[in-house]
PDB file of N, CA and C in Angstrom:
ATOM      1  N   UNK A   1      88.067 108.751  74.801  1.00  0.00           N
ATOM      2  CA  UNK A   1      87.024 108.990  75.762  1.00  0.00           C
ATOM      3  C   UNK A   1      87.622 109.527  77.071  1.00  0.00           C
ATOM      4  N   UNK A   2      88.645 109.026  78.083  1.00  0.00           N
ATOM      5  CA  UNK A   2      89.506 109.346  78.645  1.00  0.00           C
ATOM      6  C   UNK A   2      89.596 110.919  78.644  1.00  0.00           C
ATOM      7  N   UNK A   3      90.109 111.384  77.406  1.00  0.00           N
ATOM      8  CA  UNK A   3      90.728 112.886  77.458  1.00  0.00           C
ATOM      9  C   UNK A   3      89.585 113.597  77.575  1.00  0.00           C
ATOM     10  N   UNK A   4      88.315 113.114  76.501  1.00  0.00           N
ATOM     11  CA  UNK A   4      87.503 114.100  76.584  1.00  0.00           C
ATOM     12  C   UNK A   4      86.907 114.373  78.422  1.00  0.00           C
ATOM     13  N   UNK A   5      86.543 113.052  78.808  1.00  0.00           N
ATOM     14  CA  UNK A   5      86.536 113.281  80.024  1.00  0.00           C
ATOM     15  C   UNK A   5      86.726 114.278  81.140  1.00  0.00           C
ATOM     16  N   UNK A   6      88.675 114.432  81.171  1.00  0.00           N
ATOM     17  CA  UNK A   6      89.583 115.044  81.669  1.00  0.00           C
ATOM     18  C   UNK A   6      89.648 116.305  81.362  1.00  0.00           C
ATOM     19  N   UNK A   7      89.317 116.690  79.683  1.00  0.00           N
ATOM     20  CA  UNK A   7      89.258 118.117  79.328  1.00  0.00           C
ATOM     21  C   UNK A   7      88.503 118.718  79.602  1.00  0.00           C
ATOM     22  N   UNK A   8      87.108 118.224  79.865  1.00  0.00           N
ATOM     23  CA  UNK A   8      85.934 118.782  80.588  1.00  0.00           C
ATOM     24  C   UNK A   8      85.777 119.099  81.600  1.00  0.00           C
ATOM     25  N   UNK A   9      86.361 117.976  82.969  1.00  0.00           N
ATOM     26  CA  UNK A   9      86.757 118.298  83.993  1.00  0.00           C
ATOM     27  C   UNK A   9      87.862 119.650  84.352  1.00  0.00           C
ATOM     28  N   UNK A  10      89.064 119.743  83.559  1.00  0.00           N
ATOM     29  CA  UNK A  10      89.827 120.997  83.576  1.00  0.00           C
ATOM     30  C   UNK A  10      89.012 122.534  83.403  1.00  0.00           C
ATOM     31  N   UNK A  11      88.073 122.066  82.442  1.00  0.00           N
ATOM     32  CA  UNK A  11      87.146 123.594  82.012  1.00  0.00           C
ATOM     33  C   UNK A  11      86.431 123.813  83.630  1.00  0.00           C
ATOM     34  N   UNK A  12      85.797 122.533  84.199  1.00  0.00           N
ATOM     35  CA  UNK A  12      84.997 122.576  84.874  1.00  0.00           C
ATOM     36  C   UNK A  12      85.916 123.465  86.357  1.00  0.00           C
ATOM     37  N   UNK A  13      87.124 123.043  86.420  1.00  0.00           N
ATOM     38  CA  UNK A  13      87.646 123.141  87.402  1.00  0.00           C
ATOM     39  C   UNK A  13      88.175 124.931  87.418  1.00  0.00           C
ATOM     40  N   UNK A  14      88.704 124.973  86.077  1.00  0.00           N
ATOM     41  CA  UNK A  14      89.068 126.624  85.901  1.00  0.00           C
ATOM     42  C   UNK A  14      88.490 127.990  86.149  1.00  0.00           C
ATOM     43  N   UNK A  15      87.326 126.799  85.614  1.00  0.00           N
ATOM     44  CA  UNK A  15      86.024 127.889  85.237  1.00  0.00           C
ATOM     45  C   UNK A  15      85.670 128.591  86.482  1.00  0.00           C
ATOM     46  N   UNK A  16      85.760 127.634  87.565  1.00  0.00           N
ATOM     47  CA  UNK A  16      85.403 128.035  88.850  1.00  0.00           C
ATOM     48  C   UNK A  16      84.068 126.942  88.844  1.00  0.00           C
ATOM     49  N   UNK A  17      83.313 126.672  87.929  1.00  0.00           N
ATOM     50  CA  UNK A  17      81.881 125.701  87.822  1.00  0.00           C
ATOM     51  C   UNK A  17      81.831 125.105  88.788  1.00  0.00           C
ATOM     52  N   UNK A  18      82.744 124.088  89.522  1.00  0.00           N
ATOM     53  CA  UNK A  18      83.210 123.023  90.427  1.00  0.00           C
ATOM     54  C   UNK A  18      84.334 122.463  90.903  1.00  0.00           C
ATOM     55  N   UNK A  19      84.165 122.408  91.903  1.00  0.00           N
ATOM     56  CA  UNK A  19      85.428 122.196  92.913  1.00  0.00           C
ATOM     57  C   UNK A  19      86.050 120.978  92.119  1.00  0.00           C
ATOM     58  N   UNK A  20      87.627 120.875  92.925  1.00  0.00           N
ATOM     59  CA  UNK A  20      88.410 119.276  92.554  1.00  0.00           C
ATOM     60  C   UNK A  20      87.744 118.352  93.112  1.00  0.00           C
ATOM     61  N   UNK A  21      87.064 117.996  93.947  1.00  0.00           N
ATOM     62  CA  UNK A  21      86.690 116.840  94.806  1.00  0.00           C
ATOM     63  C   UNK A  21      85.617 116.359  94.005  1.00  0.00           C
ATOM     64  N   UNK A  22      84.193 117.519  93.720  1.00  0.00           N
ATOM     65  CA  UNK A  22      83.190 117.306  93.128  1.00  0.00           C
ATOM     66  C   UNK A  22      83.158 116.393  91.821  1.00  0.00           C
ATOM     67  N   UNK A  23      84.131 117.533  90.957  1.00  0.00           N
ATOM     68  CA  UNK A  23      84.664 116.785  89.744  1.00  0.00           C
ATOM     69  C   UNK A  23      85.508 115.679  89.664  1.00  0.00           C
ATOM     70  N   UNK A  24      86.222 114.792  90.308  1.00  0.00           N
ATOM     71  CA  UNK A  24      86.926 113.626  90.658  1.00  0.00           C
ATOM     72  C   UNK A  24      86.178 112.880  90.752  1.00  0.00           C
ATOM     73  N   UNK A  25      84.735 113.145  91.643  1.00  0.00           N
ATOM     74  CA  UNK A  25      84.141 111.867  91.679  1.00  0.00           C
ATOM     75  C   UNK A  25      83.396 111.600  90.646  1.00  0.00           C
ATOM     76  N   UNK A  26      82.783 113.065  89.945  1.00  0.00           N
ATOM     77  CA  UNK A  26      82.274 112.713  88.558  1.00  0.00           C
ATOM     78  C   UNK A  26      82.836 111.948  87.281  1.00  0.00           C
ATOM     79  N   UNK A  27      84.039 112.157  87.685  1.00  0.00           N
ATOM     80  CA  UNK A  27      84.927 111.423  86.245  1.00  0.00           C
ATOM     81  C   UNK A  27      85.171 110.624  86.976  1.00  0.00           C
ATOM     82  N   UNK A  28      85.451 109.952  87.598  1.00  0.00           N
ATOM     83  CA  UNK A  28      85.708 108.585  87.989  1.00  0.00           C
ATOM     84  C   UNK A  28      84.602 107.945  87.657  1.00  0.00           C
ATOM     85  N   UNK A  29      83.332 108.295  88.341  1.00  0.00           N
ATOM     86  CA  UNK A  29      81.742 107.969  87.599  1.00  0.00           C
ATOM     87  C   UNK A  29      81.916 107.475  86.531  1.00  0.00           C
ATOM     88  N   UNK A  30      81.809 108.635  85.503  1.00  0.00           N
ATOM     89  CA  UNK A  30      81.963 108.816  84.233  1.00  0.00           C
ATOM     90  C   UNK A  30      82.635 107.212  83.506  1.00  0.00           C
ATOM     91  N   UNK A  31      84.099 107.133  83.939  1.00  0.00           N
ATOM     92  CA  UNK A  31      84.964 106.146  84.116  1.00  0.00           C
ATOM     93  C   UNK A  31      84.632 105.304  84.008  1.00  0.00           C
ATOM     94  N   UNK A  32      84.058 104.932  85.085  1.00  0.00           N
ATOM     95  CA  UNK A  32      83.929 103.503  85.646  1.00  0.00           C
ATOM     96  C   UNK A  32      82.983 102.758  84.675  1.00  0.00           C
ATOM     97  N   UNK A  33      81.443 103.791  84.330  1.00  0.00           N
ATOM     98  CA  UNK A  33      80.257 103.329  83.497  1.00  0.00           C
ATOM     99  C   UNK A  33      80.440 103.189  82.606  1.00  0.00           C
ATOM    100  N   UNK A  34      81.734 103.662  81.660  1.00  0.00           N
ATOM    101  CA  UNK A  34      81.904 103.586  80.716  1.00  0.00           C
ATOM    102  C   UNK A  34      82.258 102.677  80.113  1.00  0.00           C
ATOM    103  N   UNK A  35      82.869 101.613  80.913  1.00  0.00           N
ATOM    104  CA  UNK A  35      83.306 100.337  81.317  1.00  0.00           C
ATOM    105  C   UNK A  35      84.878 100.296  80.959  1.00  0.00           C
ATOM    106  N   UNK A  36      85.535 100.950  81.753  1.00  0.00           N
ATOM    107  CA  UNK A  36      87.004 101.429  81.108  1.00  0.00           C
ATOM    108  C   UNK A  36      87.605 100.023  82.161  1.00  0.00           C
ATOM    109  N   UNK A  37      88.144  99.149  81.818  1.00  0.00           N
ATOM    110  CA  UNK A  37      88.686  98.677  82.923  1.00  0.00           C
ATOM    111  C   UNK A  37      90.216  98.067  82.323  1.00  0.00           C
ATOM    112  N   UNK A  38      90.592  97.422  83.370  1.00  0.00           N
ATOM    113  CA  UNK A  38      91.775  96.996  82.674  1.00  0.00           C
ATOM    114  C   UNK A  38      92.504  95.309  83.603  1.00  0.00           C
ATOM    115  N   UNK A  39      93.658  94.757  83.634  1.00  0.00           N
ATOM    116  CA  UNK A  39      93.517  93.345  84.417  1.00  0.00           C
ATOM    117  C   UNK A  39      94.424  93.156  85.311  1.00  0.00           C
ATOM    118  N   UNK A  40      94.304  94.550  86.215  1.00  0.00           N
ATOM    119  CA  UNK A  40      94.976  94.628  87.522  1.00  0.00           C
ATOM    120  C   UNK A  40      94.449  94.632  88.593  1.00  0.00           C
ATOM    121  N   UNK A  41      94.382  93.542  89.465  1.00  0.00           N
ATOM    122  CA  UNK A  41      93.577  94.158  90.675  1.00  0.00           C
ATOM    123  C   UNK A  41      93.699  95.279  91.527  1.00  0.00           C
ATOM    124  N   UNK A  42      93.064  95.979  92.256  1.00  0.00           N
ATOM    125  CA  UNK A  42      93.589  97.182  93.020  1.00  0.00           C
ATOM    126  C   UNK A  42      93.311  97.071  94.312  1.00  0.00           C
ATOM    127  N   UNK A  43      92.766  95.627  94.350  1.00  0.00           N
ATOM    128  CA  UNK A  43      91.887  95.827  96.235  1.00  0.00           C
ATOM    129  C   UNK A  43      91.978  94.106  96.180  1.00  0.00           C
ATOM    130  N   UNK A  44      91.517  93.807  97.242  1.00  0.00           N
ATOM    131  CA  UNK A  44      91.392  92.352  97.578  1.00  0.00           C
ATOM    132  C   UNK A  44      90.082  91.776  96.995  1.00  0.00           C
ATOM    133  N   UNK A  45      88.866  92.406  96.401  1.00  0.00           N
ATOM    134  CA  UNK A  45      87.906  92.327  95.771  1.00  0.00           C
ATOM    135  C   UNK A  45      88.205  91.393  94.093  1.00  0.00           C
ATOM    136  N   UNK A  46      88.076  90.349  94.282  1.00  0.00           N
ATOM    137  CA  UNK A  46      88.675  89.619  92.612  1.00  0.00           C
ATOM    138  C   UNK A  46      87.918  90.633  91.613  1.00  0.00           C
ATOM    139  N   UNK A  47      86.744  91.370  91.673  1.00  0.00           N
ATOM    140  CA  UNK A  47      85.964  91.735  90.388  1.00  0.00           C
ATOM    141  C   UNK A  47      86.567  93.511  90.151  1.00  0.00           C
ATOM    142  N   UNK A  48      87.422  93.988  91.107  1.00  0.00           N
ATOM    143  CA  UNK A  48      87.571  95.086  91.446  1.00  0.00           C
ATOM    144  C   UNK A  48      88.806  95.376  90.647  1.00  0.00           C
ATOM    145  N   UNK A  49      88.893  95.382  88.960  1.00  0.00           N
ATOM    146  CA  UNK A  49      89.733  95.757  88.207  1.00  0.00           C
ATOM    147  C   UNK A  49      89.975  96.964  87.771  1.00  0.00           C
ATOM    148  N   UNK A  50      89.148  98.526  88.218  1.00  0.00           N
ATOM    149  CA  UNK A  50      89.463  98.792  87.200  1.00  0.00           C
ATOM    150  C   UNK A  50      90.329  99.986  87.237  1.00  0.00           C
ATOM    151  N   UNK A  51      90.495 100.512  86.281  1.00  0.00           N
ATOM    152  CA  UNK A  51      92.230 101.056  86.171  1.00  0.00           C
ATOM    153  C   UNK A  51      92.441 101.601  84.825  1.00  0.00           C
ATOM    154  N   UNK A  52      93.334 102.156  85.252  1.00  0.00           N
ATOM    155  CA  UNK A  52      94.383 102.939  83.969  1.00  0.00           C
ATOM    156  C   UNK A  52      95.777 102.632  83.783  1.00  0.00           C
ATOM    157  N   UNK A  53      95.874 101.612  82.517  1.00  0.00           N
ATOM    158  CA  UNK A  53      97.098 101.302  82.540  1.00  0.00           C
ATOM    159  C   UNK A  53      97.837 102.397  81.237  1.00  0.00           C
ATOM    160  N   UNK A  54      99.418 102.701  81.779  1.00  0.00           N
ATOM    161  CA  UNK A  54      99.872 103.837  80.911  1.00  0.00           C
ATOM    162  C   UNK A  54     100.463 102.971  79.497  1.00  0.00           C
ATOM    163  N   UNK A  55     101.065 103.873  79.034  1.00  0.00           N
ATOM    164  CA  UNK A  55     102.036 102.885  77.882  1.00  0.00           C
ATOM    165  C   UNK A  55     103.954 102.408  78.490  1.00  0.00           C
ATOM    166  N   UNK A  56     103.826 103.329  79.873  1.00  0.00           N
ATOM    167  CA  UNK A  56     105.004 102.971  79.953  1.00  0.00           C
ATOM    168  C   UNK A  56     104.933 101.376  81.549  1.00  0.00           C
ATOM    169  N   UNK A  57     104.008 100.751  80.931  1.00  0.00           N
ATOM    170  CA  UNK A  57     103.507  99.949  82.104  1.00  0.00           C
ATOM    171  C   UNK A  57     102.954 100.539  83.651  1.00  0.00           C
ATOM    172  N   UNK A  58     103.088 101.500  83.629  1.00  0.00           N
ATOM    173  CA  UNK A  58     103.029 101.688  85.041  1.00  0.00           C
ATOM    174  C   UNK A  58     100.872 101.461  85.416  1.00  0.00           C
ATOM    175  N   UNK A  59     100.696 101.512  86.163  1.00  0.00           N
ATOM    176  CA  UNK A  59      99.013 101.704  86.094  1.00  0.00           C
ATOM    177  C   UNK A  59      98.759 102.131  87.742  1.00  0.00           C
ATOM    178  N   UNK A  60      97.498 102.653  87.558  1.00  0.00           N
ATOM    179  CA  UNK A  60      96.642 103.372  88.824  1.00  0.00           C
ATOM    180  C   UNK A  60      95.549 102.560  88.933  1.00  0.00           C
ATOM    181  N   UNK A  61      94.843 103.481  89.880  1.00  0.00           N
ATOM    182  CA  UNK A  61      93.333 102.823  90.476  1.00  0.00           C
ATOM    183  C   UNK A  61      92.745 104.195  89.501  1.00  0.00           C
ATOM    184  N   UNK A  62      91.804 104.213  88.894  1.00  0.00           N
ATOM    185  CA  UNK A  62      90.808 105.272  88.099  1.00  0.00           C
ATOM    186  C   UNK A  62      90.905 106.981  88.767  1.00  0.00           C
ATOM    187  N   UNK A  63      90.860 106.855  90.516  1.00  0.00           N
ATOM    188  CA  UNK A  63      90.468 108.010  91.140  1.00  0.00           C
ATOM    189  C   UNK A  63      91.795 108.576  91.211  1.00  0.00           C
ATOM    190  N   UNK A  64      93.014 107.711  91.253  1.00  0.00           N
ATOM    191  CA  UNK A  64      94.605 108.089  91.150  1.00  0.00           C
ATOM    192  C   UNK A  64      94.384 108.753  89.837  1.00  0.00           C
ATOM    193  N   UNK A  65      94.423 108.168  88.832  1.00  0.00           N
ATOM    194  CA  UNK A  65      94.485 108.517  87.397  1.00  0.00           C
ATOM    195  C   UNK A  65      94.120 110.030  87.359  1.00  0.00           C
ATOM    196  N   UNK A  66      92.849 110.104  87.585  1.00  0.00           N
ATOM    197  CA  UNK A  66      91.785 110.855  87.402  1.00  0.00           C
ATOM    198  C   UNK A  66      92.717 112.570  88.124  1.00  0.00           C
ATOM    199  N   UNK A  67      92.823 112.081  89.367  1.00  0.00           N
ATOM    200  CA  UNK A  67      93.394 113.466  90.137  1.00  0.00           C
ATOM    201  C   UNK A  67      94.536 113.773  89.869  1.00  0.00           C
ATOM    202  N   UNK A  68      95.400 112.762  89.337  1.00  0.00           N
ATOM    203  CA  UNK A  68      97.251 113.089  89.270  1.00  0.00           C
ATOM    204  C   UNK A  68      96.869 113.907  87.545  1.00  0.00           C
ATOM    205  N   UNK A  69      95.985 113.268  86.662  1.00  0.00           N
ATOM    206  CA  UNK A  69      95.752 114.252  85.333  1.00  0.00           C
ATOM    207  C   UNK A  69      94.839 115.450  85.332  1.00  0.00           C
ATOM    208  N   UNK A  70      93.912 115.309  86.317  1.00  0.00           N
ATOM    209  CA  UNK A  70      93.308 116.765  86.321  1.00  0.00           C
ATOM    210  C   UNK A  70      94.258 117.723  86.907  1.00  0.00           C
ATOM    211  N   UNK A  71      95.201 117.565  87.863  1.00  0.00           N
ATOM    212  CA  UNK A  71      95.881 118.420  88.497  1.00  0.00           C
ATOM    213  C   UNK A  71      96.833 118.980  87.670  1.00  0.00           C
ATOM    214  N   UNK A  72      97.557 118.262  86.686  1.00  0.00           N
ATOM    215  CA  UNK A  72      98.539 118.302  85.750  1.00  0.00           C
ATOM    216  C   UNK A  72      97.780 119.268  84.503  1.00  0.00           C
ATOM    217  N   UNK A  73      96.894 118.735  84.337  1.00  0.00           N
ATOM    218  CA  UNK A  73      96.103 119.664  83.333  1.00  0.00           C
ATOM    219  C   UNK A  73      95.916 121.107  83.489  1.00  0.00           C
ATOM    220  N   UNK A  74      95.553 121.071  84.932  1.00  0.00           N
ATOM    221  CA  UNK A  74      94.853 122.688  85.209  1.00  0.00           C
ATOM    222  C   UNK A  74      96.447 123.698  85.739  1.00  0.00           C
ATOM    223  N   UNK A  75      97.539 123.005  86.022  1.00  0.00           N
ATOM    224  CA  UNK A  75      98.808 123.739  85.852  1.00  0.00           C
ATOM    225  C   UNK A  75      98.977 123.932  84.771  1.00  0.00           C
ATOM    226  N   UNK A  76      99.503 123.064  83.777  1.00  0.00           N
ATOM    227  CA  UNK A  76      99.847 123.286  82.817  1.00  0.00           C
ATOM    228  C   UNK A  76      98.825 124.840  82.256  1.00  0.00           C
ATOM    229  N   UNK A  77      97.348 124.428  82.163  1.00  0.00           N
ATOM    230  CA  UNK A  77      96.918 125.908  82.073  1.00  0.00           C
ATOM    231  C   UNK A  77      96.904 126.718  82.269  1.00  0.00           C
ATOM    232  N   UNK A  78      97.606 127.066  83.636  1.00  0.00           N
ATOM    233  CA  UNK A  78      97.507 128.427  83.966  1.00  0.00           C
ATOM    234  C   UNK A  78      98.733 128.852  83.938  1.00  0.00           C
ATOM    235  N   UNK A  79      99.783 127.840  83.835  1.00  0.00           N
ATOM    236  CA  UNK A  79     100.853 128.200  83.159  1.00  0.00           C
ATOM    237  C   UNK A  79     100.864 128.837  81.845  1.00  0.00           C
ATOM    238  N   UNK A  80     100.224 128.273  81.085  1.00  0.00           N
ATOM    239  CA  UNK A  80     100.145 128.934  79.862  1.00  0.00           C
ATOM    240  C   UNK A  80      99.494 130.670  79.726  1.00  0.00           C
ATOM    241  N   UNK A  81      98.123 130.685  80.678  1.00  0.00           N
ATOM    242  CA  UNK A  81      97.555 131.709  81.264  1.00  0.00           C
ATOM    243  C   UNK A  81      98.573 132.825  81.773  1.00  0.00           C
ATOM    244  N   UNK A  82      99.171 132.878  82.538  1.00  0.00           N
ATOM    245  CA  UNK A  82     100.646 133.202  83.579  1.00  0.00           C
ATOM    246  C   UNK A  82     101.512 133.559  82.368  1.00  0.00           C
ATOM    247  N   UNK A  83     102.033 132.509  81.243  1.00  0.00           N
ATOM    248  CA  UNK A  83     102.881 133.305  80.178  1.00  0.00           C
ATOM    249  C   UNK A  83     102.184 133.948  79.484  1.00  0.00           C
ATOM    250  N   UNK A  84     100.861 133.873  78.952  1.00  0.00           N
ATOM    251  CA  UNK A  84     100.421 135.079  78.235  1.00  0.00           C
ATOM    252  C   UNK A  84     100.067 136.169  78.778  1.00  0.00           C
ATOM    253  N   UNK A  85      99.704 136.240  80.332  1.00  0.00           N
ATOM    254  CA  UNK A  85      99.639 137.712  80.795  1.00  0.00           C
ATOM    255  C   UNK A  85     100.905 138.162  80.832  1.00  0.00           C
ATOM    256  N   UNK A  86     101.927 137.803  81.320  1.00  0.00           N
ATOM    257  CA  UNK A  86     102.751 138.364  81.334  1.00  0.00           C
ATOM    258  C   UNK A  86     103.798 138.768  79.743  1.00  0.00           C
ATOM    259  N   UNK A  87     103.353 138.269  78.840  1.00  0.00           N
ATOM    260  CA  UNK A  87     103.723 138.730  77.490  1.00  0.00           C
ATOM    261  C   UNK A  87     102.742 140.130  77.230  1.00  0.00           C
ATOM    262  N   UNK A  88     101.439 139.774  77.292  1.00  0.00           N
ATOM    263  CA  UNK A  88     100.536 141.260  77.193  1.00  0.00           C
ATOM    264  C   UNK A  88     101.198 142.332  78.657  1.00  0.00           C
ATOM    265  N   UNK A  89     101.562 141.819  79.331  1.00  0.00           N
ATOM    266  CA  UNK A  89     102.307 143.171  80.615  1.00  0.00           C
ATOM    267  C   UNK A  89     103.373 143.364  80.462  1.00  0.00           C
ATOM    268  N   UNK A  90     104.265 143.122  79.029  1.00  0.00           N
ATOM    269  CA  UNK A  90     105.721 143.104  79.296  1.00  0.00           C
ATOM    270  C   UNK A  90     106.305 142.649  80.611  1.00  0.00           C
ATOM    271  N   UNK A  91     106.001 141.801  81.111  1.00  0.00           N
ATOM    272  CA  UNK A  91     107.233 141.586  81.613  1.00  0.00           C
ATOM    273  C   UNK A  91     107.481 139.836  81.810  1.00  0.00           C
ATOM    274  N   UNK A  92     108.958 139.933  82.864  1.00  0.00           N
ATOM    275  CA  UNK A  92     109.725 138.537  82.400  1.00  0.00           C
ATOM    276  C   UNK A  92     109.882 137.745  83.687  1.00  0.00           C
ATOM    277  N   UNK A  93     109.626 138.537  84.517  1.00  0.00           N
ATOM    278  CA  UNK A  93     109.964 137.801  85.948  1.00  0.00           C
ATOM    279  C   UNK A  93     108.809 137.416  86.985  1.00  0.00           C
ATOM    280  N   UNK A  94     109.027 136.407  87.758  1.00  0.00           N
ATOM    281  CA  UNK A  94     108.125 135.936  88.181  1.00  0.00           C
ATOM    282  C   UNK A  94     108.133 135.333  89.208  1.00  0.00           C
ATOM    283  N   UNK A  95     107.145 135.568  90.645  1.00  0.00           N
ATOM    284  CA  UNK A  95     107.610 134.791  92.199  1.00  0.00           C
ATOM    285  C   UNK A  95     106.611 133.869  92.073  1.00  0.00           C
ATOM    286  N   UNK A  96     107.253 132.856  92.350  1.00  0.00           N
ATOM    287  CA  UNK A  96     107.023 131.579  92.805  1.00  0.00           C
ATOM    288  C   UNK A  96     106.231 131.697  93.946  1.00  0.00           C
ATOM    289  N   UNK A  97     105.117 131.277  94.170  1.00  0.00           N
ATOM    290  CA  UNK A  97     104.568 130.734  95.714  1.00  0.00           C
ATOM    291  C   UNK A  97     105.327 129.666  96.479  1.00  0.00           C
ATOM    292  N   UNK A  98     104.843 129.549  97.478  1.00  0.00           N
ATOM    293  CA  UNK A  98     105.989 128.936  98.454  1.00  0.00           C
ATOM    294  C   UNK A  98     104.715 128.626  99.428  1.00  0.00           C
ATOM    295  N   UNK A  99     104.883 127.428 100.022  1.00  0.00           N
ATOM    296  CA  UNK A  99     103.951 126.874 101.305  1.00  0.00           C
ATOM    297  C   UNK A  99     105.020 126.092 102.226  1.00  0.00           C
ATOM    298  N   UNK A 100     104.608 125.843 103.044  1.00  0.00           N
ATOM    299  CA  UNK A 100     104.956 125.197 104.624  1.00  0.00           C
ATOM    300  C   UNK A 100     104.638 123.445 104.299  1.00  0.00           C
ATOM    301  N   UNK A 101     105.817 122.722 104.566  1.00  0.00           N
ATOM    302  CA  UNK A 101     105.585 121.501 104.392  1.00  0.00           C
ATOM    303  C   UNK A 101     106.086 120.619 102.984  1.00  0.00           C
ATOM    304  N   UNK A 102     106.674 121.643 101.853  1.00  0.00           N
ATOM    305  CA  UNK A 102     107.177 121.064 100.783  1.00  0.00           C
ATOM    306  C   UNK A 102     107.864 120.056 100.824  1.00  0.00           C
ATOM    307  N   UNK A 103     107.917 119.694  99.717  1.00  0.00           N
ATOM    308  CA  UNK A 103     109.156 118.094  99.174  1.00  0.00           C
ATOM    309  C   UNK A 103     110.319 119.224  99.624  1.00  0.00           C
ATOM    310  N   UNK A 104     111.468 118.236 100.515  1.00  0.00           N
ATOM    311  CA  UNK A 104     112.809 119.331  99.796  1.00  0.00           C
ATOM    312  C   UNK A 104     113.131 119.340  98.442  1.00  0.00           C
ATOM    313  N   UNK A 105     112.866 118.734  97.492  1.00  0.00           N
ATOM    314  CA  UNK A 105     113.594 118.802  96.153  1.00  0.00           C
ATOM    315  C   UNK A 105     112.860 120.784  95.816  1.00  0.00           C
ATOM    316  N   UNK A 106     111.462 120.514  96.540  1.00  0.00           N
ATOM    317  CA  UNK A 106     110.606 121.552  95.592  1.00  0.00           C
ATOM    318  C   UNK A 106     110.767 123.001  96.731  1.00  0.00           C
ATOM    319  N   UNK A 107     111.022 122.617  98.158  1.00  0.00           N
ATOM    320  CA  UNK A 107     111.364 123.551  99.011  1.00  0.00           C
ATOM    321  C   UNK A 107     112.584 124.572  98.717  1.00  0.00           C
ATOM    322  N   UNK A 108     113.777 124.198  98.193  1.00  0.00           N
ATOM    323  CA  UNK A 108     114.881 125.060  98.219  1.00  0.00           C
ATOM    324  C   UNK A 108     114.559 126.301  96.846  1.00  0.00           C
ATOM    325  N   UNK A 109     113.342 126.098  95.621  1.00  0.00           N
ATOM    326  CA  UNK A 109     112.965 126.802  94.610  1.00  0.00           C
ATOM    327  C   UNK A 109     111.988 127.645  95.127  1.00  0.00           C
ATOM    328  N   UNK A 110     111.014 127.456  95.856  1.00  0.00           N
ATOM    329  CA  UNK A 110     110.074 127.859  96.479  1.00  0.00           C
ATOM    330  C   UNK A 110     110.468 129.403  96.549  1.00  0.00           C
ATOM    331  N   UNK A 111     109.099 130.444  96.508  1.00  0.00           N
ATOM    332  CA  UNK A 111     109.216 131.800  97.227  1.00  0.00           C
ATOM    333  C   UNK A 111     110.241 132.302  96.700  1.00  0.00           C
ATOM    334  N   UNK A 112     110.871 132.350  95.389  1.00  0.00           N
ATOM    335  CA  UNK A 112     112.038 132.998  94.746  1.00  0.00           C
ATOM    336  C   UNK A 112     111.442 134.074  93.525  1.00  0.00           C
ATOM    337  N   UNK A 113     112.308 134.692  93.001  1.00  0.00           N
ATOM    338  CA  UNK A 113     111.886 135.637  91.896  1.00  0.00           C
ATOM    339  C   UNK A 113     112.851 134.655  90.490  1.00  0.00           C
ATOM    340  N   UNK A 114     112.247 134.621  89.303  1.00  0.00           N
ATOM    341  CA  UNK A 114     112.538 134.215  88.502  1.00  0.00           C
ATOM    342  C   UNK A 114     112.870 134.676  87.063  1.00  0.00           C
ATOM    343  N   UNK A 115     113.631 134.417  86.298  1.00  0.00           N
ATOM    344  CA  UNK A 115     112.890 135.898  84.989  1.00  0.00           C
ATOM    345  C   UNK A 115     112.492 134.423  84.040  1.00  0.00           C
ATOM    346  N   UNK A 116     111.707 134.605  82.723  1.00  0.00           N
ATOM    347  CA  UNK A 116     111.162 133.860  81.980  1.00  0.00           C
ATOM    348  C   UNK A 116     112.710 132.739  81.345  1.00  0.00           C
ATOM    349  N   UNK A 117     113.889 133.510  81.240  1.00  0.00           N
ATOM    350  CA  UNK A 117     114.878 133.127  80.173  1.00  0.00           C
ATOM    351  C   UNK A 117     115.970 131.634  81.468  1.00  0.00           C
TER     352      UNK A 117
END
């Protein structure tokens, strides 16, 4: 239930249909009614469980969940998008965008030219 969720939200988000914010709160909605919960608290509220716990123990609050996998989703797609145009354009190389304010780990890659190999 989860994925289907999330996969819908990604269409929704690609598509252009609806913004990230819009759709976050819908699947969290979605989420919550569905009665997804789990036996972590997340707030000082005792009834206020509910959550996504992973398999590698770690767990979120639903709206964490929700945005750290839609975001992951809709890269990964257009990554995939991004390698198939550029297989139909021949070609192999590729600039990176670059913004103001990066992680350093992700700052020193930033704004570079790349080839696929």
């Amino acid at each position: 239930m989860y994925d289907d969720y999330l996969d819908q939200a990604i269409v929704d988000i690609t598509s252009g249909a609806l913004d990230y914010n819009t759709v976050i709160r819908r699947v969290v909605g979605e989420m919550t009614r569905s009665g997804l919960r789990t036996d972590h608290a997340f707030s000082t509220n005792p009834t206020d469980y509910t959550g996504i716990d992973y398999p590698s123990g770690w767990h979120n609050r639903i709206d964490v969940a929700a945005r750290r996998a839609m975001l992951t989703g809709v890269s990964q797609l257009t990554d995939q998008i991004t390698r198939k145009n550029a297989e139909i354009l021949g070609v192999d190389r590729f600039e990176v965008s670059w913004h103001v304010g990066a992680r350093p780990e992700h700052a020193e890659w930033q704004g570079k030219v790349y080839t696929m190999d």
